[in-house]
Protein backbone atom coordinates (compact mmCIF):
# COMPACT_ATOMS: atom_id res chain seq x y z
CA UNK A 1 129.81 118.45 164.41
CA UNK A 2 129.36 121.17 161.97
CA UNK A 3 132.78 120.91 160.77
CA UNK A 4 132.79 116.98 160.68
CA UNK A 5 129.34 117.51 158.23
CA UNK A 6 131.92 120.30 156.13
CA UNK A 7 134.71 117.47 155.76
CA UNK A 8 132.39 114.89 154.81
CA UNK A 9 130.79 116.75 152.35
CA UNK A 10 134.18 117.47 150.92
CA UNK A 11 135.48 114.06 150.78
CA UNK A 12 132.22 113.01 149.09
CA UNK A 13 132.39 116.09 146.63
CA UNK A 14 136.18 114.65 145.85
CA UNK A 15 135.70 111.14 145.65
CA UNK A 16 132.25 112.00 142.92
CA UNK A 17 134.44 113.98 141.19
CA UNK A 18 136.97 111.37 141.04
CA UNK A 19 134.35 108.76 140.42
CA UNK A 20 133.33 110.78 136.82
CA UNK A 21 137.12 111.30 136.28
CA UNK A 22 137.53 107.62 136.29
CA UNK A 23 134.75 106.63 133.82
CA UNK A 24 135.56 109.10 131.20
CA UNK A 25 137.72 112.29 130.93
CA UNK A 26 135.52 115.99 131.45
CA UNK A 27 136.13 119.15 130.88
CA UNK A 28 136.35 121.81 133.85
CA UNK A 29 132.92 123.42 132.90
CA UNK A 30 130.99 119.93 132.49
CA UNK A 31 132.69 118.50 135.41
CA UNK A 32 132.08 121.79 137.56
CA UNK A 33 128.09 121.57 136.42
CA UNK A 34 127.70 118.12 137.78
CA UNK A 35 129.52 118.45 140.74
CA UNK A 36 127.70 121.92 141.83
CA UNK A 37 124.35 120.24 142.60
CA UNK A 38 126.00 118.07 145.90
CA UNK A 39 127.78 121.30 147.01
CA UNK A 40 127.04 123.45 149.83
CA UNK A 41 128.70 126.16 148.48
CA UNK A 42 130.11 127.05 144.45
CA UNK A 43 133.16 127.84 146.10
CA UNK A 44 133.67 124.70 147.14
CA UNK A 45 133.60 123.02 143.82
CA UNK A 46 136.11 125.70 142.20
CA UNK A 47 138.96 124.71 144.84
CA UNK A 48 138.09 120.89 144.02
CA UNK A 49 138.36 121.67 140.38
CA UNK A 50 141.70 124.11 141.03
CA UNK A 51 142.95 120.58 143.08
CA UNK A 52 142.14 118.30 140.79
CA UNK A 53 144.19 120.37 137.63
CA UNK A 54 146.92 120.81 139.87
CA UNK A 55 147.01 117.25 140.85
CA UNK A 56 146.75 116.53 136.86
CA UNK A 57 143.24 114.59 137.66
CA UNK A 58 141.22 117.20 135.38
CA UNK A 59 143.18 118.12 132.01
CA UNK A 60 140.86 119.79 129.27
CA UNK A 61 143.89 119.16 126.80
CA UNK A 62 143.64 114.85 127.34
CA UNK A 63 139.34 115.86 127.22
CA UNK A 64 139.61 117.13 124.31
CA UNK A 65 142.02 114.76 122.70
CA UNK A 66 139.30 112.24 123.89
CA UNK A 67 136.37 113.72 122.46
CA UNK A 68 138.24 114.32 118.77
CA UNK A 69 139.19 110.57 119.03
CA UNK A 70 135.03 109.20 120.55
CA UNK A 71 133.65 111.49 117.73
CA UNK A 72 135.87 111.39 114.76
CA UNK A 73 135.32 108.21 113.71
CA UNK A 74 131.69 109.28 112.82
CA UNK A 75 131.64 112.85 112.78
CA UNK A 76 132.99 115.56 110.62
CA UNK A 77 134.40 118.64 112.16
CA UNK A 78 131.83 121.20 112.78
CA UNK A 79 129.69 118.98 114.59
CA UNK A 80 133.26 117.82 116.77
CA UNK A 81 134.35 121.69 116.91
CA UNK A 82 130.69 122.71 118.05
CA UNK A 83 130.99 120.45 120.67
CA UNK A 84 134.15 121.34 122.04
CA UNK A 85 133.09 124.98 122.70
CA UNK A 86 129.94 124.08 124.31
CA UNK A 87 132.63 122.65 127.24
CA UNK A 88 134.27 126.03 127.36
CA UNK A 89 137.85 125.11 126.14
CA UNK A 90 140.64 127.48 125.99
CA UNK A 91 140.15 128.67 122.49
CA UNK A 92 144.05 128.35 121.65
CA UNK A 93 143.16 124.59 122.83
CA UNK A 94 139.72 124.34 119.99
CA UNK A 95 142.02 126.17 117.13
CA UNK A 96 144.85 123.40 117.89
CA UNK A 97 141.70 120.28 117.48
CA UNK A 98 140.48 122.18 114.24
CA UNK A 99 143.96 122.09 112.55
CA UNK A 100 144.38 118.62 113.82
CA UNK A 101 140.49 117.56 112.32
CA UNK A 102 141.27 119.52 109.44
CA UNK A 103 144.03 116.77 108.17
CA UNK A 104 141.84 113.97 108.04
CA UNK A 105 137.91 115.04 107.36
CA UNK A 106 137.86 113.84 103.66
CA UNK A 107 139.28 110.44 104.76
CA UNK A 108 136.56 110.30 107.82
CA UNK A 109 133.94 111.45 105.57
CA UNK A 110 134.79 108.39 102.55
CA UNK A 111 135.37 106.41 105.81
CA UNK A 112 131.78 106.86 107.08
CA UNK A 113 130.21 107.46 103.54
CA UNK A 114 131.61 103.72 102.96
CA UNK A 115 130.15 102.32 106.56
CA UNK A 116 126.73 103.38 105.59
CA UNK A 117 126.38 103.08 101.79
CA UNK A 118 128.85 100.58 100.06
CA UNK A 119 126.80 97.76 100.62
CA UNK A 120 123.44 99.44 98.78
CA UNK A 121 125.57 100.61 96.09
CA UNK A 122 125.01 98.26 93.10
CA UNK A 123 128.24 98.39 90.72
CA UNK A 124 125.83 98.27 87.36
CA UNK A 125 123.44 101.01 88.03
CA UNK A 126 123.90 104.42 88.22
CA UNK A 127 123.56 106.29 91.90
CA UNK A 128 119.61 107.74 91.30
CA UNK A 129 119.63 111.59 92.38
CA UNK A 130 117.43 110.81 95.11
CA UNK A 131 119.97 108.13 96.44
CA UNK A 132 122.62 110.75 95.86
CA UNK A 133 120.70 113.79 97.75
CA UNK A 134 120.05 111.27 100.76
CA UNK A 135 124.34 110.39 101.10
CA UNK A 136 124.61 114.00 100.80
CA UNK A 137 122.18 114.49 103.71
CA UNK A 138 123.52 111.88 105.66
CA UNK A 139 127.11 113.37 105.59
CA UNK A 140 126.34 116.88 106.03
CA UNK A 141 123.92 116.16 108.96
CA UNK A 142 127.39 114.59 110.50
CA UNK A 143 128.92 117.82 110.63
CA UNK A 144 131.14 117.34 106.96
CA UNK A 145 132.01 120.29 105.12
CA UNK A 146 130.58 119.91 101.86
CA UNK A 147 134.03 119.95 100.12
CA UNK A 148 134.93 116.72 102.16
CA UNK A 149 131.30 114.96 100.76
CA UNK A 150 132.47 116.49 97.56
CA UNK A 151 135.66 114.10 97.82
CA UNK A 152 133.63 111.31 99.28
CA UNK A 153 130.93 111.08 96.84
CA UNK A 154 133.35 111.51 94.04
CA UNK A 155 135.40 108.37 95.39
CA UNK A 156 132.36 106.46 94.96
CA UNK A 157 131.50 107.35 91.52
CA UNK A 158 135.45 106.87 90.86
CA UNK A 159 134.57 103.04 92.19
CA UNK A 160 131.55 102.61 90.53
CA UNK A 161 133.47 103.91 87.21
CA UNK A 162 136.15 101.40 87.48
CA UNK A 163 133.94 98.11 88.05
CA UNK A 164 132.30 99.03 84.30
């Protein structure tokens, strides 16, 4: 019976694990944490996870390609690169997302800058140094380097210049 219980257990361990595969991709150390609280032993979980890479369930390359993609489109890099080593990634695998983020921050950042502020922005008044200091705020708090809310603020005063 004891060995019934074992195989049970295992089958249940694999088919959670497949279960949080199937709603979103995870990374070997996040998917390893949730699983280790229905183990009976950490052992167990390791050979799951070692299964599951073999059998090209787990993949921290398509995680991370997932996570750039989710948070890029209102993040700027360090906050997407800090979160990418909290999962324990390869760092080979982080320096290959940082080159990758690198290419398109300043377009994210006028991307985001424009989600949030365009509409406030009215084309006959100058932006108020408190209105600037609060975009500024906004970005950086995003994880933007300051050279891409450099850029992005810049665009908007290059708009704003133009509709004189």
């Amino acid at each position: 019976m004891h060995q019934a219980q074992q195989k049970q257990q295992k089958l249940s361990l694999k088919n959670r694990a497949l279960h949080y595969l199937f709603l979103r991709e995870h990374s070997r150390l996040e998917l390893g944490r949730k699983l280790v609280r229905f183990a009976q032993e950490e052992d167990d979980v390791e050979a799951l996870l070692d299964f599951l890479e073999k059998a090209k369930f787990l993949s921290c390359e398509r995680f991370s390609e997932a996570l750039v993609r989710r948070r890029s489109e209102s993040y700027g890099n360090s906050r997407i690169l800090a979160e990418l080593q909290t999962h324990g990634l390869d760092p080979l695998l982080l320096a290959q997302s940082k080159a990758e983020l690198a290419e398109s921050e300043v377009a994210r950042a006028c991307a985001v800058w424009q989600k949030k502020f365009a509409h406030t922005i009215n084309p006959t008044e100058k932006t108020t140094p408190e209105q600037r200091a609060k975009q500024i705020r906004f970005l950086a708090q995003r994880g933007f380097s300051s050279s891409a809310i450099r850029v992005a603020l810049r665009g908007e005063v290059d708009e704003l210049d133009g509709m004189d």
